[in-house]
N, C-alpha and C. Protein backbone atom coordinates (compact mmCIF):
# COMPACT_ATOMS: atom_id res chain seq x y z
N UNK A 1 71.70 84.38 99.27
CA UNK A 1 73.08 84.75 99.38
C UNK A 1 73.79 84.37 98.08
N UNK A 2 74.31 85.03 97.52
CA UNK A 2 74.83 85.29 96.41
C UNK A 2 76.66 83.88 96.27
N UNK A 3 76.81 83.50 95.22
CA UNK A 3 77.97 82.41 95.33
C UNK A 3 78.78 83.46 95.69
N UNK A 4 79.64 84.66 95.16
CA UNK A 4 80.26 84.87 95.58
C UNK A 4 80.54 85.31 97.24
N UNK A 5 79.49 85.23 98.17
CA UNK A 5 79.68 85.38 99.25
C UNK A 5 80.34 84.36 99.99
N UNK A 6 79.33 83.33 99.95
CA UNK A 6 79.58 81.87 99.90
C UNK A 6 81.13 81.44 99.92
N UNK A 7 82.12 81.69 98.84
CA UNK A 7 83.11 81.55 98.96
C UNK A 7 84.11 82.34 99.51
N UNK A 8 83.54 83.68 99.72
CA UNK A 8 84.07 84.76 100.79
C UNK A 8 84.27 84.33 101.95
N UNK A 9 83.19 83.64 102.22
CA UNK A 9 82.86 83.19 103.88
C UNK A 9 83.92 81.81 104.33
N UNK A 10 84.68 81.30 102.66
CA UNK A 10 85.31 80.18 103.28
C UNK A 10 86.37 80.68 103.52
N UNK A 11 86.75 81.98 103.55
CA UNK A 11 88.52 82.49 103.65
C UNK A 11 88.30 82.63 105.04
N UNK A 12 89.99 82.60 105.30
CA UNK A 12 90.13 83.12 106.69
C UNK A 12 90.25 84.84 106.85
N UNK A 13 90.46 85.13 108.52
CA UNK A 13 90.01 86.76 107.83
C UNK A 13 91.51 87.38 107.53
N UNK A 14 92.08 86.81 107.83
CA UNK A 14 93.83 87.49 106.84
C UNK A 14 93.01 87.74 105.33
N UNK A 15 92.68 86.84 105.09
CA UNK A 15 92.52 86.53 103.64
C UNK A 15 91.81 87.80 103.40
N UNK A 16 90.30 87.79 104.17
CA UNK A 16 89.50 88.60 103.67
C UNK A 16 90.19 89.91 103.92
N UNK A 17 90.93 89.99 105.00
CA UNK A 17 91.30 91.80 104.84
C UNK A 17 92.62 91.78 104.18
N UNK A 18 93.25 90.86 103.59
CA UNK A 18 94.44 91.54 102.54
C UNK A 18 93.19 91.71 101.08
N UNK A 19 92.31 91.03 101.07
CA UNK A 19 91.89 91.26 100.04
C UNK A 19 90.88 92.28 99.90
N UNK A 20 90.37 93.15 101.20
CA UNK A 20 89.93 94.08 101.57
C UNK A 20 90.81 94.79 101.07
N UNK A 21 92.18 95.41 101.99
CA UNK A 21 92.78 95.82 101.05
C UNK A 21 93.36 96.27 99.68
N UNK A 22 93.63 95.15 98.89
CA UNK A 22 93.77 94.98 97.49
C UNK A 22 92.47 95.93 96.90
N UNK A 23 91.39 95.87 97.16
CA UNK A 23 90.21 96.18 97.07
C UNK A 23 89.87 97.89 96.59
N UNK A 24 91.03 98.17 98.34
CA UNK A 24 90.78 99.69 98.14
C UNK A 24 91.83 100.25 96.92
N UNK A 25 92.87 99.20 97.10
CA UNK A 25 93.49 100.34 96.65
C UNK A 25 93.11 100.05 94.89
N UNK A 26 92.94 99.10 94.34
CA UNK A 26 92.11 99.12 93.24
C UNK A 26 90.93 100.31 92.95
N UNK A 27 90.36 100.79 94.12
CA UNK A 27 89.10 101.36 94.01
C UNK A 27 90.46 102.96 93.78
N UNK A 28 91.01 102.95 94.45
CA UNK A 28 91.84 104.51 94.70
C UNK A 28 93.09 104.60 92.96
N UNK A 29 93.08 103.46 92.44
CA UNK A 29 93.28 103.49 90.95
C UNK A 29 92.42 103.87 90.20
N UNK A 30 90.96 103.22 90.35
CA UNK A 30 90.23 103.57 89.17
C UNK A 30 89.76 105.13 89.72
N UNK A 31 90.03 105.37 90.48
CA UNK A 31 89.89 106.79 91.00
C UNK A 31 90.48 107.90 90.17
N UNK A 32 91.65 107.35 90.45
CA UNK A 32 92.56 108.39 89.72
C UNK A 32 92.79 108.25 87.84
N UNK A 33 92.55 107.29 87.41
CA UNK A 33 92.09 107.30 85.85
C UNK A 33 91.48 107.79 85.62
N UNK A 34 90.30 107.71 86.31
CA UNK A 34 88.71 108.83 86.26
C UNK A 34 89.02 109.94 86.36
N UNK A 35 89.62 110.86 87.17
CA UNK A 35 89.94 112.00 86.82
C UNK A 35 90.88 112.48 85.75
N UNK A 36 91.93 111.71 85.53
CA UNK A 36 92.64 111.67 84.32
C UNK A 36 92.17 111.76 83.35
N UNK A 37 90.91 111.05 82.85
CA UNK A 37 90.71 110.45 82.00
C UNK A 37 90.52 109.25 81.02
N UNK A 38 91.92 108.58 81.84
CA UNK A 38 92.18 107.11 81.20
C UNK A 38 91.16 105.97 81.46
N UNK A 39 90.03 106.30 82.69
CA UNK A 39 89.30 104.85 82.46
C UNK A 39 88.26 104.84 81.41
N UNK A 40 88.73 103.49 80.63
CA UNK A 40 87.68 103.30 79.87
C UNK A 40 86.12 102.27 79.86
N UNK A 41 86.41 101.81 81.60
CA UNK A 41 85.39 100.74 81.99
C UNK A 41 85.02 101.39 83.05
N UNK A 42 83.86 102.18 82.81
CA UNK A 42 83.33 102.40 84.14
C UNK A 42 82.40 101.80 84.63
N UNK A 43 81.86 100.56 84.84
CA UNK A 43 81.04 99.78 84.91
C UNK A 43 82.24 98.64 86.36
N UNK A 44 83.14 98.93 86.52
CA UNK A 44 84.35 98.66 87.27
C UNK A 44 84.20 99.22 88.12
N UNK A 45 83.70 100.71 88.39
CA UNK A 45 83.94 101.34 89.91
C UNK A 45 82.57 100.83 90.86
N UNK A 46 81.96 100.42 90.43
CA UNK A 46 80.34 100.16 91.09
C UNK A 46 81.19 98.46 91.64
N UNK A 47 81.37 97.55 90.52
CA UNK A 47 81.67 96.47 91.20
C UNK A 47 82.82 96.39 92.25
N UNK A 48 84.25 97.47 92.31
CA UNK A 48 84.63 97.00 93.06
C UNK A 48 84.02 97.91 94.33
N UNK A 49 83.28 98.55 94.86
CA UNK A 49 83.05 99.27 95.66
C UNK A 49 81.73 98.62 96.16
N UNK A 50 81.35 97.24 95.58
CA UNK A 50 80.28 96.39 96.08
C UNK A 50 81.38 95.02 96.78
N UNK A 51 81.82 95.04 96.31
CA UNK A 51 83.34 94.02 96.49
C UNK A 51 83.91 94.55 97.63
N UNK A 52 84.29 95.51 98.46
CA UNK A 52 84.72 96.49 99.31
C UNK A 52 83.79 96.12 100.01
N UNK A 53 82.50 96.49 99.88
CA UNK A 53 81.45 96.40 100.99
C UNK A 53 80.84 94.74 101.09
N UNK A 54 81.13 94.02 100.88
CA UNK A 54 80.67 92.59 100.45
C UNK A 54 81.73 92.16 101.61
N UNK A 55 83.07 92.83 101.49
CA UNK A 55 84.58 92.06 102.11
C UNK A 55 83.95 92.77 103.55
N UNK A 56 83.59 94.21 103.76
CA UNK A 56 83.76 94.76 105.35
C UNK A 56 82.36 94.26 106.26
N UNK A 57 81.49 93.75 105.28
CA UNK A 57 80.51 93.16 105.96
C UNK A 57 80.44 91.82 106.31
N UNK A 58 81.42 90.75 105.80
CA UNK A 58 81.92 89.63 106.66
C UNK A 58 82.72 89.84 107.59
N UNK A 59 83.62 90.70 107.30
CA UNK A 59 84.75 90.82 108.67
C UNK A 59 83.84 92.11 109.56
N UNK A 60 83.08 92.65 109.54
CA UNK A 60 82.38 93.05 110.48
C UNK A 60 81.59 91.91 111.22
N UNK A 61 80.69 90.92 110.74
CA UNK A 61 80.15 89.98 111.28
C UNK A 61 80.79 88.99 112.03
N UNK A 62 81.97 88.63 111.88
CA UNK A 62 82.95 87.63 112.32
C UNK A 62 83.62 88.69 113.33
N UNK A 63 83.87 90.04 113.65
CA UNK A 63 84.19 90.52 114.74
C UNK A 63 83.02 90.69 115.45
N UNK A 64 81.55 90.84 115.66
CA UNK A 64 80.50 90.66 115.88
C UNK A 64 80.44 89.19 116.92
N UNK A 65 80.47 88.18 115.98
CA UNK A 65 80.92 87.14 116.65
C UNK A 65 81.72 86.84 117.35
N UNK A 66 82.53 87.25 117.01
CA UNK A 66 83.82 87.15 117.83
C UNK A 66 83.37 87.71 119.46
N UNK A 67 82.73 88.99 119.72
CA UNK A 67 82.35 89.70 120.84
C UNK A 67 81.24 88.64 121.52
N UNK A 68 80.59 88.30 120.69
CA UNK A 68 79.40 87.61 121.00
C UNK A 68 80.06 86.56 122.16
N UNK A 69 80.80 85.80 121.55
CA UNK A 69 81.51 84.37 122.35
C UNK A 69 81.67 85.09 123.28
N UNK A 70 82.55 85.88 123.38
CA UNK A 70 83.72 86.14 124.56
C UNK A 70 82.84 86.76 125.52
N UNK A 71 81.19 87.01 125.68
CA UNK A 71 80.27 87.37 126.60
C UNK A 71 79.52 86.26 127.26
């Protein structure tokens, strides 16, 4: 497991889904540069779209859990 998970896993999940959030809409910026033209780091859209999926696969697991208990 990678450090940055590690410290993913110590947020609460507000945390992780405002920063889910933040996430997309970063991803829906470099989106639109790319078609523009203006990005000049594309080596940026791969990481945050691993960052995106890194964030929905803890808060998928912790709602997972979450079901788990309550059975």
């Amino acid at each position: 497991m990678s450090e940055k998970t590690n410290k993913l896993r110590d947020l609460t999940t507000e945390e992780l889904q405002r920063r889910l959030n933040e996430a997309r809409e970063e991803m829906m910026n470099l989106r639109f540069q790319q078609s523009t033209g203006e990005l000049s780091d594309l080596s940026r859209l791969p990481q945050v779209r691993r960052q995106i999926a890194r964030l929905m696969t803890l808060l998928h697991e912790r709602e997972r859990m979450i079901r788990t208990e309550g059975e």
